[in-house]
N, C-alpha and C. Protein backbone atom coordinates (compact mmCIF):
# COMPACT_ATOMS: atom_id res chain seq x y z
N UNK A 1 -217.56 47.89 -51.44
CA UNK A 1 -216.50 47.19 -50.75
C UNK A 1 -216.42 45.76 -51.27
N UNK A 2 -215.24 45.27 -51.42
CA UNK A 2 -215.01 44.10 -51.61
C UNK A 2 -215.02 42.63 -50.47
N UNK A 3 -215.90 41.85 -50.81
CA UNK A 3 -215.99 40.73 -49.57
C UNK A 3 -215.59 39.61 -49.93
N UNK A 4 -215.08 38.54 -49.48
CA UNK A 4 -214.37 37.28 -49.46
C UNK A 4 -215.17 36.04 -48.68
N UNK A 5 -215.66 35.24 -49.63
CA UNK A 5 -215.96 33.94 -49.59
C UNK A 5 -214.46 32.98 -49.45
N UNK A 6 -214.52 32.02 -47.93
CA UNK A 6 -213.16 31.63 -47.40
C UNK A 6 -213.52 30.13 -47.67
N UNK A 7 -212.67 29.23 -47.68
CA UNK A 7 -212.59 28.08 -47.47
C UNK A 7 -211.49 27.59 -46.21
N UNK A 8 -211.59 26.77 -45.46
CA UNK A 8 -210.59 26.52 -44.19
C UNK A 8 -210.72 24.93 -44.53
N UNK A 9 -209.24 24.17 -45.04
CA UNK A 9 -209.35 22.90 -44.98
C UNK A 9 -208.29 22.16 -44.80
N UNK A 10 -208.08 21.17 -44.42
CA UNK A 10 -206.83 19.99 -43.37
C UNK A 10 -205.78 20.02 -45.13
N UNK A 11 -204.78 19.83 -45.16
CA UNK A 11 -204.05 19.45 -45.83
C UNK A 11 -204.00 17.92 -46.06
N UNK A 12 -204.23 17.48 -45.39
CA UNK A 12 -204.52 15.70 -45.78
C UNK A 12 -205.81 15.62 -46.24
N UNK A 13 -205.83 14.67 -47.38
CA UNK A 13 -206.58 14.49 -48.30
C UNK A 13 -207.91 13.61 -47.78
N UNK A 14 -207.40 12.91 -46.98
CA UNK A 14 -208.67 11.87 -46.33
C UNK A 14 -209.62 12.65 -45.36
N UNK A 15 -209.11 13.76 -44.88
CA UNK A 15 -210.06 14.38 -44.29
C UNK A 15 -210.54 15.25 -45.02
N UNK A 16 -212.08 15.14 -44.93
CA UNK A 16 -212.53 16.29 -46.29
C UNK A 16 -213.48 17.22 -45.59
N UNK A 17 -213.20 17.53 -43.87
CA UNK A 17 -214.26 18.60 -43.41
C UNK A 17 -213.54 19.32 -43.31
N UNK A 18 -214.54 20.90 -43.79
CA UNK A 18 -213.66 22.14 -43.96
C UNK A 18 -214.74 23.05 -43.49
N UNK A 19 -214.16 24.45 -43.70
CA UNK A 19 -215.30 25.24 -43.00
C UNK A 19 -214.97 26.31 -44.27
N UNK A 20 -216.81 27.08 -43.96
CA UNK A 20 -216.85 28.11 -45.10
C UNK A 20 -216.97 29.58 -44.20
N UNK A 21 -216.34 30.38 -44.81
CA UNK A 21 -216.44 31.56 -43.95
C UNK A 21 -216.73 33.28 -44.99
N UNK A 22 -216.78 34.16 -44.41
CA UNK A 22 -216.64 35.17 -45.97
C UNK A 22 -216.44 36.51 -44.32
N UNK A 23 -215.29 37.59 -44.93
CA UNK A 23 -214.82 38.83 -44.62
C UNK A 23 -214.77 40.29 -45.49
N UNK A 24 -214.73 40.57 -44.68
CA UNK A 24 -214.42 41.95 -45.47
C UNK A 24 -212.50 41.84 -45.64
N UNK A 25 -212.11 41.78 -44.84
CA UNK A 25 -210.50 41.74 -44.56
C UNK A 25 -209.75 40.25 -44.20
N UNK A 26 -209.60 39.19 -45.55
CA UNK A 26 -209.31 38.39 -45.52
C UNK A 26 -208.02 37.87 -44.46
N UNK A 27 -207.00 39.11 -44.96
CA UNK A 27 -205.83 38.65 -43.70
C UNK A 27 -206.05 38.57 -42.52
N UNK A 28 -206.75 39.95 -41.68
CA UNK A 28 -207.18 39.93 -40.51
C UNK A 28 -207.72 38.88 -40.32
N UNK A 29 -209.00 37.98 -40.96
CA UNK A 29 -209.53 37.22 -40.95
C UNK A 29 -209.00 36.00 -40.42
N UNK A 30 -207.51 35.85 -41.10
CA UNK A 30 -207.53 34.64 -41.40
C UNK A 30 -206.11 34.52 -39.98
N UNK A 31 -205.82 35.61 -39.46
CA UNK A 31 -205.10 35.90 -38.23
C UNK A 31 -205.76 35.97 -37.19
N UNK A 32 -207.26 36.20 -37.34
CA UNK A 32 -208.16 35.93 -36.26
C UNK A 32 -208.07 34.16 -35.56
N UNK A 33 -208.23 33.47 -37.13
CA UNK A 33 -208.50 31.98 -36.91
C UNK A 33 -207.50 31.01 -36.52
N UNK A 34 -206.44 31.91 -36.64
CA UNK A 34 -204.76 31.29 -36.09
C UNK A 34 -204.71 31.65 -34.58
N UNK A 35 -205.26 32.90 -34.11
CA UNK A 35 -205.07 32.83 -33.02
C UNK A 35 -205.92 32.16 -32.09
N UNK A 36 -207.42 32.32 -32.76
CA UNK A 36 -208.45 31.61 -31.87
C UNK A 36 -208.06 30.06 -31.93
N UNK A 37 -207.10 29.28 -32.99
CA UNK A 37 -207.04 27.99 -33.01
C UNK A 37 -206.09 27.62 -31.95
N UNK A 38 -205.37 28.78 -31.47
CA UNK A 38 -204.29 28.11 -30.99
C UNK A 38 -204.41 28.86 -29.50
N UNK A 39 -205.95 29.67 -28.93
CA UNK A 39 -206.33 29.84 -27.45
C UNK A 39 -207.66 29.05 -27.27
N UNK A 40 -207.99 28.92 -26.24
CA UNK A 40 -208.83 28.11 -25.70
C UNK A 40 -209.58 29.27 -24.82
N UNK A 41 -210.74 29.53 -25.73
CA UNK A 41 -211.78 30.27 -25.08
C UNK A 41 -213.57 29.30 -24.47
N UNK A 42 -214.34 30.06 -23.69
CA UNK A 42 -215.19 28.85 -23.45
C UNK A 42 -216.62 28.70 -24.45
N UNK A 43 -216.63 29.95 -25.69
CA UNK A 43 -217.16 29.64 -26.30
C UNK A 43 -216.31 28.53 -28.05
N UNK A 44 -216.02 27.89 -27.65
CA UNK A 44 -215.28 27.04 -28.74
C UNK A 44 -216.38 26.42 -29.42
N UNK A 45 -215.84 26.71 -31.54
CA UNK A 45 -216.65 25.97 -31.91
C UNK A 45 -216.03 24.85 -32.58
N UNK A 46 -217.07 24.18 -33.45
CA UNK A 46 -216.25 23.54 -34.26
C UNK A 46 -215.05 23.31 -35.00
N UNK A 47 -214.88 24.77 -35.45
CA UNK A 47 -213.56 24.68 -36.09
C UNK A 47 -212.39 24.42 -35.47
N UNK A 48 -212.29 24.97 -34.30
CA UNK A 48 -211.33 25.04 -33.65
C UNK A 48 -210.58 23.85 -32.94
N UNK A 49 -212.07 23.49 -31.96
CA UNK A 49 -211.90 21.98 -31.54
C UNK A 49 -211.24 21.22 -32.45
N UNK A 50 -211.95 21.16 -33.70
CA UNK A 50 -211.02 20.08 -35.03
C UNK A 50 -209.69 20.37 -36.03
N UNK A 51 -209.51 21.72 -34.83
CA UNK A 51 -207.94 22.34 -35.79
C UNK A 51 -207.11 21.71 -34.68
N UNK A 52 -207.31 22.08 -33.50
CA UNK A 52 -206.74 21.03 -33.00
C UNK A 52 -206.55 19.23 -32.30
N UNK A 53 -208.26 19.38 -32.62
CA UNK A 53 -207.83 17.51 -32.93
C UNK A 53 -207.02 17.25 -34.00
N UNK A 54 -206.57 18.08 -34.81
CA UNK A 54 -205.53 17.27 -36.46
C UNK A 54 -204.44 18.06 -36.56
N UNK A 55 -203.90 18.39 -35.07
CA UNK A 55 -202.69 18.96 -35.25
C UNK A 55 -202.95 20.25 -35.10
N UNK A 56 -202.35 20.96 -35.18
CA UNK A 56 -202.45 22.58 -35.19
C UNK A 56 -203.02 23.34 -36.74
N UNK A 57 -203.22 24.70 -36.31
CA UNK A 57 -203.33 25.23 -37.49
C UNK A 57 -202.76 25.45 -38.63
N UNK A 58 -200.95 24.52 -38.48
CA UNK A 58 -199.81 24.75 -39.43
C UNK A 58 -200.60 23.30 -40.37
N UNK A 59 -201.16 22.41 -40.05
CA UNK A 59 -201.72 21.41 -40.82
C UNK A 59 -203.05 21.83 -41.71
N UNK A 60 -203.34 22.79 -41.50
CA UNK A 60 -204.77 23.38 -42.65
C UNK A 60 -204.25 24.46 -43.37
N UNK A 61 -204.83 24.97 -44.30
CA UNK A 61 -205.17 25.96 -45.30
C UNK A 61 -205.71 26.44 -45.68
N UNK A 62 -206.13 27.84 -46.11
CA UNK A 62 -207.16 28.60 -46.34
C UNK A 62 -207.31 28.78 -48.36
N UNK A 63 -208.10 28.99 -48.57
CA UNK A 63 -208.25 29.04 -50.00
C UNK A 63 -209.57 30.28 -50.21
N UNK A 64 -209.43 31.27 -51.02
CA UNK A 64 -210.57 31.88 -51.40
C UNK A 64 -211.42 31.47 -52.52
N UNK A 65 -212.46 31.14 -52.24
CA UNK A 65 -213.75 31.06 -52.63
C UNK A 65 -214.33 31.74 -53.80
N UNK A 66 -214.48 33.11 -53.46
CA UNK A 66 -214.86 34.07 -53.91
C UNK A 66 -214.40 35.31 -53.78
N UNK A 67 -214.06 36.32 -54.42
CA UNK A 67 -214.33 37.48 -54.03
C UNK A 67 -215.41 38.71 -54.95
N UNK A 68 -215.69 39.62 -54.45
CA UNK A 68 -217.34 39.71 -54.79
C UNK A 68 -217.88 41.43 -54.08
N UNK A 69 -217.85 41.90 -54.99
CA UNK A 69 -218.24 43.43 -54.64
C UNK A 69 -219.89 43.42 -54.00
N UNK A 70 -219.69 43.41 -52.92
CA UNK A 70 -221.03 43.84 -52.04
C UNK A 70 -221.56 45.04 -51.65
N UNK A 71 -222.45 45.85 -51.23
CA UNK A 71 -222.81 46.90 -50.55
C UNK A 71 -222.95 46.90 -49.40
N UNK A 72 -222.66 46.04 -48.79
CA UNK A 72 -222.98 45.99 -47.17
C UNK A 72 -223.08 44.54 -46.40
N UNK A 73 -222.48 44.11 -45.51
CA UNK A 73 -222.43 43.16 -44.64
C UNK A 73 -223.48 42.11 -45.77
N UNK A 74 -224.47 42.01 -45.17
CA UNK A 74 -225.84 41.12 -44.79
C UNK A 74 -225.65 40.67 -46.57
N UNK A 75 -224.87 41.56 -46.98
CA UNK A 75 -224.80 40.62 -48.94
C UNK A 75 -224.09 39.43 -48.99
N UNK A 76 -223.18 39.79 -47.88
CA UNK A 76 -221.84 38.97 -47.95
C UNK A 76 -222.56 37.94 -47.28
N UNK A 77 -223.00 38.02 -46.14
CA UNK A 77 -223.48 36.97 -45.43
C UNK A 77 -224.38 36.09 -46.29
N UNK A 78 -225.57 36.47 -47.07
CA UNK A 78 -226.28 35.63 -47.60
C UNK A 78 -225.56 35.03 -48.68
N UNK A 79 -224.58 35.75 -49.49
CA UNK A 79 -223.61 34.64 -50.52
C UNK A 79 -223.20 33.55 -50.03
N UNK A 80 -222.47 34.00 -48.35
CA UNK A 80 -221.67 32.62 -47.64
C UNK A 80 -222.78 31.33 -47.53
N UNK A 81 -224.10 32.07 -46.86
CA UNK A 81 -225.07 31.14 -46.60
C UNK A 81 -225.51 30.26 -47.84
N UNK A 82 -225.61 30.69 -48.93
CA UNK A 82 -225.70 30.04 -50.28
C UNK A 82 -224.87 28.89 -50.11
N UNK A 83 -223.35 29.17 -50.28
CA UNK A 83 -222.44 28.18 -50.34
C UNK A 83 -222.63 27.21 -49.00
N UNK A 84 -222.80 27.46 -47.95
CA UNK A 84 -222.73 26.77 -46.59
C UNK A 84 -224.26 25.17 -47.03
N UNK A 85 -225.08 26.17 -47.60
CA UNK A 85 -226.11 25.30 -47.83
C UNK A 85 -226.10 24.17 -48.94
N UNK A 86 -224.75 24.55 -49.97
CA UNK A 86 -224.86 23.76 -50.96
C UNK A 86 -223.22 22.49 -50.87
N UNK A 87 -223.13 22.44 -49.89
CA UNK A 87 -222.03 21.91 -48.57
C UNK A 87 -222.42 20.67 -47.90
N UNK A 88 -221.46 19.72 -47.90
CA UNK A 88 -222.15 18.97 -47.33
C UNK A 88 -221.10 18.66 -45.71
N UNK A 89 -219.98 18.58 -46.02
CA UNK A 89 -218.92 18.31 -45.50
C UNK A 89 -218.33 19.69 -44.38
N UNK A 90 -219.40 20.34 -43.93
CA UNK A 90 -219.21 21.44 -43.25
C UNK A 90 -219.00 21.23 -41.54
N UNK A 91 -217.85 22.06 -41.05
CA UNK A 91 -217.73 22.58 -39.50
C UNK A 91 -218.31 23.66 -39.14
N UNK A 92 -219.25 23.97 -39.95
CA UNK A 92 -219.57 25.51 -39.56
C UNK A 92 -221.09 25.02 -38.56
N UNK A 93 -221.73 25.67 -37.79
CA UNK A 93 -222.55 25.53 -37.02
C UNK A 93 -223.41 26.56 -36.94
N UNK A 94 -223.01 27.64 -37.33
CA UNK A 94 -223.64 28.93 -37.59
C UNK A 94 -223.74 29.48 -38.99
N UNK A 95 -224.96 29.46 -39.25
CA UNK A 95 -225.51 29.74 -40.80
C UNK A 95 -225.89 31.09 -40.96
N UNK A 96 -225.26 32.27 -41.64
CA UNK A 96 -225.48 33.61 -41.22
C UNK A 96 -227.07 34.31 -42.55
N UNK A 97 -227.80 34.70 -41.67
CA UNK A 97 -229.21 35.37 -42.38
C UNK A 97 -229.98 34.00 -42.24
N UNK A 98 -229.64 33.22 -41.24
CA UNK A 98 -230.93 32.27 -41.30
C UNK A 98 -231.82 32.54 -40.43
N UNK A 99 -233.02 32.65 -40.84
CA UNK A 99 -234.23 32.94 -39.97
C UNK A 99 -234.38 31.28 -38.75
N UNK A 100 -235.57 32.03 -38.45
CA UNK A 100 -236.21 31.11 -37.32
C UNK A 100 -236.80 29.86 -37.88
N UNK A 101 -237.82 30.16 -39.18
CA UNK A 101 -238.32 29.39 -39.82
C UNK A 101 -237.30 28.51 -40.54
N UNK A 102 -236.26 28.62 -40.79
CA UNK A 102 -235.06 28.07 -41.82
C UNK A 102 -234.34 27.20 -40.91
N UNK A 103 -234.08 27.53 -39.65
CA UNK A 103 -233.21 26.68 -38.54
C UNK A 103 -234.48 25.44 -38.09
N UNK A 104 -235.52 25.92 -37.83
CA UNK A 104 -236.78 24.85 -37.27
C UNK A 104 -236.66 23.78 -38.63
N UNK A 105 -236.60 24.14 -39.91
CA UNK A 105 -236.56 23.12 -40.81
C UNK A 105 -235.46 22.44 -41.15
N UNK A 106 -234.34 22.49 -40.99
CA UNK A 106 -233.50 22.35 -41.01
C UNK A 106 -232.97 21.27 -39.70
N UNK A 107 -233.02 21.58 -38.62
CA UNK A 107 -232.94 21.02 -37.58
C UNK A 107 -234.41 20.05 -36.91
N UNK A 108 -235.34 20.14 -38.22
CA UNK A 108 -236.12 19.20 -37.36
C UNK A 108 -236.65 17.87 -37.04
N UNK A 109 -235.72 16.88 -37.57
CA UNK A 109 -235.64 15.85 -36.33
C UNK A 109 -234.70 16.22 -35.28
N UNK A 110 -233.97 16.65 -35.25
CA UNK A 110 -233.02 16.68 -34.25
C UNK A 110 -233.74 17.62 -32.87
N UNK A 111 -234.68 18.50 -33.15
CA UNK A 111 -235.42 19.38 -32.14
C UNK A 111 -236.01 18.59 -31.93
N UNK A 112 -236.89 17.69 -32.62
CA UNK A 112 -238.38 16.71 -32.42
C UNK A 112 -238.05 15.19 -30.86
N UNK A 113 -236.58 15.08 -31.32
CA UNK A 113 -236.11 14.59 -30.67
C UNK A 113 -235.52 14.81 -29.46
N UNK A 114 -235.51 16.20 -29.13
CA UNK A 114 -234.90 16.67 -27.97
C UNK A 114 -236.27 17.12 -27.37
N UNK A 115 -237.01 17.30 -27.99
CA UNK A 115 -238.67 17.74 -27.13
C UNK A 115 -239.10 15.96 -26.66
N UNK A 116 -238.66 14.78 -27.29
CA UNK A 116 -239.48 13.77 -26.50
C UNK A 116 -238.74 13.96 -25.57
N UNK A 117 -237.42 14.03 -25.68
CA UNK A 117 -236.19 13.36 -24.35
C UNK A 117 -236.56 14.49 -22.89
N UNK A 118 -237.23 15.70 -23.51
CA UNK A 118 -237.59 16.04 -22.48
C UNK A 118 -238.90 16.06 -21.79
N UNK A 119 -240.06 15.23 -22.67
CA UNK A 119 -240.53 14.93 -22.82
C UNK A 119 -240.92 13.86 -21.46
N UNK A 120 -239.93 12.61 -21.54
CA UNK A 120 -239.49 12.04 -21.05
C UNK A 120 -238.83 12.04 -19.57
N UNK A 121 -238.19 13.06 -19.71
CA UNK A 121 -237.38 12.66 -18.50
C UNK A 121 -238.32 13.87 -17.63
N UNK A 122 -239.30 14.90 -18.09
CA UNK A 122 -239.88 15.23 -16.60
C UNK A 122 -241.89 15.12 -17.14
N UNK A 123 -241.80 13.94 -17.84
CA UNK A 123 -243.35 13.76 -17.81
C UNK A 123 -244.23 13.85 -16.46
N UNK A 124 -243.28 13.38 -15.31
CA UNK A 124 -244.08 13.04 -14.03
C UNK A 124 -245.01 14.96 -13.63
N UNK A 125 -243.73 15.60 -13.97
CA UNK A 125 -243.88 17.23 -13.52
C UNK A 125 -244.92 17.53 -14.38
N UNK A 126 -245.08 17.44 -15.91
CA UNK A 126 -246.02 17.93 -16.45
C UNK A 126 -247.31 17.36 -16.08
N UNK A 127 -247.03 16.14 -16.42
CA UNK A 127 -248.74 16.21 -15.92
C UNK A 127 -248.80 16.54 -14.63
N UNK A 128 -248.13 16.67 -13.85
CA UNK A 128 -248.72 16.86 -12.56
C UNK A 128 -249.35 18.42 -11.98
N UNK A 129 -248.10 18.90 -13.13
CA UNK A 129 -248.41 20.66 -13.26
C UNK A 129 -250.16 20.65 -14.10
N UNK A 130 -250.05 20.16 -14.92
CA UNK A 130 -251.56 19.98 -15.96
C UNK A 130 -252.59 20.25 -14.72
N UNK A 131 -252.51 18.48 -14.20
CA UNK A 131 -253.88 18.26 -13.02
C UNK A 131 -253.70 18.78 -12.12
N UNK A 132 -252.81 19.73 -11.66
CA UNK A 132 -253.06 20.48 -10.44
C UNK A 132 -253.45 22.03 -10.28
N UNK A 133 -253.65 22.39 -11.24
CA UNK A 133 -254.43 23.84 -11.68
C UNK A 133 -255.70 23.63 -11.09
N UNK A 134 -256.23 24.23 -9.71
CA UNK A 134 -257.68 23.85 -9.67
C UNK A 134 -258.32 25.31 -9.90
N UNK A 135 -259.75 25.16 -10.59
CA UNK A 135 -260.43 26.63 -11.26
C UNK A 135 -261.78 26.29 -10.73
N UNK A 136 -262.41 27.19 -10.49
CA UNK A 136 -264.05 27.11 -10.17
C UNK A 136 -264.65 28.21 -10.71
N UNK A 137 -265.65 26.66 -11.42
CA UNK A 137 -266.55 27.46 -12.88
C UNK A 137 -267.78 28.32 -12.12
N UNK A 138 -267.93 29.01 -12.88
CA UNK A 138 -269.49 29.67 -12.72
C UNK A 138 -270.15 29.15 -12.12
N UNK A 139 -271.00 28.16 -12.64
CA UNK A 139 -271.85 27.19 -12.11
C UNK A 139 -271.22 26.69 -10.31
N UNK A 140 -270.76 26.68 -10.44
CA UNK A 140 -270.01 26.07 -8.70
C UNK A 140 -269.20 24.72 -8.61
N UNK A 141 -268.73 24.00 -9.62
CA UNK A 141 -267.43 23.01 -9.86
C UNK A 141 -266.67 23.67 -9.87
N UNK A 142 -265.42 22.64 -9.32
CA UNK A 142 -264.36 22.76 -8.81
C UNK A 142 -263.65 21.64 -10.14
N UNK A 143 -263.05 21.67 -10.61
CA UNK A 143 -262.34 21.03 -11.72
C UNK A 143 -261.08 21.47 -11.75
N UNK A 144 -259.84 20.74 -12.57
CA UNK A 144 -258.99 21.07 -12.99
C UNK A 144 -259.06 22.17 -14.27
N UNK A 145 -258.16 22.82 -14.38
CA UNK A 145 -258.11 23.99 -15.47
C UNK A 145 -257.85 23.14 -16.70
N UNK A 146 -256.96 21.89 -17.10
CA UNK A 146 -257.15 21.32 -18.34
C UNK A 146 -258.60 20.58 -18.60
N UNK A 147 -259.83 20.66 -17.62
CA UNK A 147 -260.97 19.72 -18.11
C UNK A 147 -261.98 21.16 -18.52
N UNK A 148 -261.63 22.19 -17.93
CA UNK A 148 -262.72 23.30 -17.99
C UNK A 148 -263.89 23.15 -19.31
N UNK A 149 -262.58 22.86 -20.40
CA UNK A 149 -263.72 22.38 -21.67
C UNK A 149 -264.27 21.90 -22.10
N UNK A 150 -264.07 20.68 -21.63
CA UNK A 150 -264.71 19.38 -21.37
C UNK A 150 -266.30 19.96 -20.12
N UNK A 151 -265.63 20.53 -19.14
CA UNK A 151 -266.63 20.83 -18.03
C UNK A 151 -268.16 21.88 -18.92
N UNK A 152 -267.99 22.28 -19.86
CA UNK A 152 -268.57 23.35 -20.09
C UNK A 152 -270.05 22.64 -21.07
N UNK A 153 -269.76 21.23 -21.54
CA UNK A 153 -270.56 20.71 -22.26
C UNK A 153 -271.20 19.58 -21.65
N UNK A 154 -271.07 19.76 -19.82
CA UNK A 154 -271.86 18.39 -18.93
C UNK A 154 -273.14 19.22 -18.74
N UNK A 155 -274.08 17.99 -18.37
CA UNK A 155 -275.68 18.43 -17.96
C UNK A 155 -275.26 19.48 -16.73
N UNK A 156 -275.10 19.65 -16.09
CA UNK A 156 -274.94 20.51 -15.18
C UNK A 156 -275.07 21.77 -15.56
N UNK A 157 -273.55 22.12 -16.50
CA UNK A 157 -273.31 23.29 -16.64
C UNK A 157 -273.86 23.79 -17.77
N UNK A 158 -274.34 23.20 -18.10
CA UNK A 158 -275.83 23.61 -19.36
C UNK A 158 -276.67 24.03 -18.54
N UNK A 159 -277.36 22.87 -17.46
CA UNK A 159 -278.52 23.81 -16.46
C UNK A 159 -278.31 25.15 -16.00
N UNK A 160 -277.03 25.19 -15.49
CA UNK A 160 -276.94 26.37 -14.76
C UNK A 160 -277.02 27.27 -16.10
N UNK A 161 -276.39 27.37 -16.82
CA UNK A 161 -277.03 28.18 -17.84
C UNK A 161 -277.58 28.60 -18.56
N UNK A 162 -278.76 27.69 -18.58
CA UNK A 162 -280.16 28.25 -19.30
C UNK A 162 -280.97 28.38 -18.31
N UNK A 163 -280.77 27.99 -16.61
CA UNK A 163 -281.31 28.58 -16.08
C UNK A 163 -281.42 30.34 -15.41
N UNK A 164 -279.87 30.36 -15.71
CA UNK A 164 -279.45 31.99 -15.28
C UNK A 164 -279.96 32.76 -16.76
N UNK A 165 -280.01 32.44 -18.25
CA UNK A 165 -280.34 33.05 -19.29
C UNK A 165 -282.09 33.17 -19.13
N UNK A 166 -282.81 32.17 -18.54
CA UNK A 166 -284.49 32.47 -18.41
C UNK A 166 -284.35 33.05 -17.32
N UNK A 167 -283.73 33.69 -15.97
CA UNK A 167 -283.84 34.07 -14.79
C UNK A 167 -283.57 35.79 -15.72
N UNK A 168 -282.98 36.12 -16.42
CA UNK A 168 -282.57 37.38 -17.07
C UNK A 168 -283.48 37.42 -18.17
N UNK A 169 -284.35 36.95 -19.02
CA UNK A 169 -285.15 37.28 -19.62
C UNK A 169 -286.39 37.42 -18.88
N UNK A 170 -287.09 36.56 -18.03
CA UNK A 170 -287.70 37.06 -16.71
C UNK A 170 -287.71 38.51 -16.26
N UNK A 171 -286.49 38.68 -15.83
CA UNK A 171 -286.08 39.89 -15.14
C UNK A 171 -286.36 41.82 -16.05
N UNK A 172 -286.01 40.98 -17.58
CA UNK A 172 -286.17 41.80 -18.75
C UNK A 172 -287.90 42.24 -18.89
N UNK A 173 -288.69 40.97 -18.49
CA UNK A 173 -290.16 41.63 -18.88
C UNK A 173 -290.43 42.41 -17.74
């Protein structure tokens, strides 16, 4: 089957964000993106939002890219992803065949930064969740569940356990 590497871009020259796309059925395709530009659904992405911040969809144009004999979906997709990656000026938000590991690198200041902010705004809860786990060791302390490891290397809990290990070798003769 034959697949299509798309280009979607403003007719004015000063704007240079465009979006990359790839189909099996370019027309359908490209009648999909006329209609989604011109309804308002609540998953809206980029493209759309910015087809109509610059006027309607009669102000952009589509251009093919590529076209490109594939065997199956997931070919097409990783060609698009090629091009999407070698892009700088992109509306696309969704990168197709990208793993888990590929999005974490890709996005990571921007994650690193959303882990302080939350970080931040409920530190009081975490630690409070942390120190309020109470566990009781072997030995007979009462500790929090984040010190347990710490707890395991005090004089105490050494006694108790070389005294219960000679109380069982004892027991053995």
């Amino acid at each position: 089957m034959f697949g299509y590497i798309y280009k979607i871009y403003c007719k004015n020259p000063e704007i240079k964000e465009h979006y990359i796309g790839s189909t099996i059925n370019y027309k359908r395709r490209m009648r999909q993106h006329k209609y989604s530009s011109n309804h308002i659904f609540n998953n809206q992405t980029n493209l759309y939002d910015f087809i109509r911040n610059n006027g309607s969809i009669n102000n952009f144009q589509s251009e093919i890219l590529l076209k490109v004999m594939v065997n199956e979906k997931k070919d097409l997709y990783e060609i698009e992803k090629q091009f999407i990656k070698n892009d700088n000026n992109l509306l696309n938000k969704y990168i197709p065949n990208r793993n888990q590991k590929e999005y974490y690198f890709d996005n990571y200041d921007i994650l690193k930064e959303k882990r302080k902010m939350k970080y931040k705004k409920n530190r009081d809860e975490i630690l409070h969740k942390k120190s309020s786990i109470m566990v009781t060791c072997e030995c007979g302390s009462i500790l929090t569940k984040n010190h347990i490891h710490r707890h395991y290397k005090t004089i105490k809990h050494c006694k108790y356990i070389n005294n219960i290990n000679s109380q069982q070798v004892q027991s053995l003769d």
